[in-house]
Protein backbone atom coordinates (compact mmCIF):
# COMPACT_ATOMS: atom_id res chain seq x y z
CA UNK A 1 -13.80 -6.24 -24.22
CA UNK A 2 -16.64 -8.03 -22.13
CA UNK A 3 -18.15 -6.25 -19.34
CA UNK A 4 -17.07 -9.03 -17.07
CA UNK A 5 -13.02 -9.11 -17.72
CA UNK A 6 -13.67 -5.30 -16.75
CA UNK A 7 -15.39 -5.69 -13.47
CA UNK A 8 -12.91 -9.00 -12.48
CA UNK A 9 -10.16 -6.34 -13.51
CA UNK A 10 -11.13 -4.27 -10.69
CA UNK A 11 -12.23 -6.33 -8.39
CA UNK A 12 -9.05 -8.09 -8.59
CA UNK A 13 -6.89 -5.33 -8.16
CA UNK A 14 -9.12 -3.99 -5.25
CA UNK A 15 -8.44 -7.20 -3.61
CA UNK A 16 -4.82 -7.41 -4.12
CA UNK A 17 -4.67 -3.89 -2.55
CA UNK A 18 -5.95 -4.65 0.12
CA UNK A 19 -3.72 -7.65 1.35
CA UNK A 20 -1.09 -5.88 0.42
CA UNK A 21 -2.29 -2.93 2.38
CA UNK A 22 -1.76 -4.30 6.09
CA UNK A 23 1.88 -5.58 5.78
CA UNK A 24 2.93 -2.65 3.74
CA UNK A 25 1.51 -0.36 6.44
CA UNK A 26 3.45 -2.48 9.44
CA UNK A 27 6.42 -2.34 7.68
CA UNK A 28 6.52 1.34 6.53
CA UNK A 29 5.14 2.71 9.82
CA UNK A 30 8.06 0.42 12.07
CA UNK A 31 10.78 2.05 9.20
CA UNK A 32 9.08 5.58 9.80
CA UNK A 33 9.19 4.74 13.75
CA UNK A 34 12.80 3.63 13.36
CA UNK A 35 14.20 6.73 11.75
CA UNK A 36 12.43 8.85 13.61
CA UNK A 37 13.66 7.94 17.00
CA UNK A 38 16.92 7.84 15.34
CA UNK A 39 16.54 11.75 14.79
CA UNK A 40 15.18 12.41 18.14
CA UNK A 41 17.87 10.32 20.05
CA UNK A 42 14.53 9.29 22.00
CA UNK A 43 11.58 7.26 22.32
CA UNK A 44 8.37 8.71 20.29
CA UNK A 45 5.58 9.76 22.13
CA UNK A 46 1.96 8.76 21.42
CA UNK A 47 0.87 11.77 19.57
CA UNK A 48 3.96 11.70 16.87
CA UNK A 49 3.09 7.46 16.83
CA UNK A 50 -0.81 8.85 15.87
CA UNK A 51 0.77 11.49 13.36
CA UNK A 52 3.44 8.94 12.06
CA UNK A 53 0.53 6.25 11.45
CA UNK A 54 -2.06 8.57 9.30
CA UNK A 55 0.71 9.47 7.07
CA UNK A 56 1.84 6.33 6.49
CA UNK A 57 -1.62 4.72 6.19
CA UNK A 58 -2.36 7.14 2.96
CA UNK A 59 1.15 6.57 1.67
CA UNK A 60 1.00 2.64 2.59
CA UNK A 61 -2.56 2.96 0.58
CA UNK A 62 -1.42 4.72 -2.48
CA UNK A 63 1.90 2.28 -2.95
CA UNK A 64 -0.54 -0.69 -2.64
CA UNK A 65 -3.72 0.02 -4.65
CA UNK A 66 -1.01 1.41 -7.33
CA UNK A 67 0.97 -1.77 -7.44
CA UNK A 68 -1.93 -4.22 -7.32
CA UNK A 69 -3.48 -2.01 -10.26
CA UNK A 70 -0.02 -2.23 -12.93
CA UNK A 71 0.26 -5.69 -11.93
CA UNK A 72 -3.04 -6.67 -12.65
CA UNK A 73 -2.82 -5.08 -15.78
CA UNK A 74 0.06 -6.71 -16.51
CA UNK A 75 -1.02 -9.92 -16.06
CA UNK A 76 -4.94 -9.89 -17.68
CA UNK A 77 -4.15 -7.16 -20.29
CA UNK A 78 -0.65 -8.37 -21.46
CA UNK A 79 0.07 -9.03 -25.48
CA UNK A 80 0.25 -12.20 -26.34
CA UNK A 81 2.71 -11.40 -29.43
């Protein structure tokens, strides 16, 4: 395959990561915020909001960057038959 479909491949897929990243993020750290205060019964402080936020960021990273890489697959790599 040409050298070229490669490095569009990845670039692509880096891309698509990456705008997914930010809403994915926002919207898994407001769920993780959510149930969280539900346990607690109370309003989370700023060091659990800090903790909350640089596990979701990795998580909100790996869910993105994985999607954007099947779906780019799926759409340069599919069979035509």
């Amino acid at each position: 395959m040409a050298g070229w479909v490669i490095a569009w491949y990845g670039f692509t897929s880096f891309l698509l990561g990456l705008l997914l990243f930010w809403p994915l993020r926002k919207l898994i750290l407001g769920l993780s915020i959510n149930r969280h205060q539900r346990r607690v019964r109370a309003d989370i402080d700023d060091v659990d909001r800090e903790r909350l936020r640089q596990r979701v960021t990795w998580v909100a990273a790996f869910i993105a960057m994985t999607f954007a890489f099947l779906y780019n697959h799926f759409i340069f790599f599919r069979s035509s038959g």
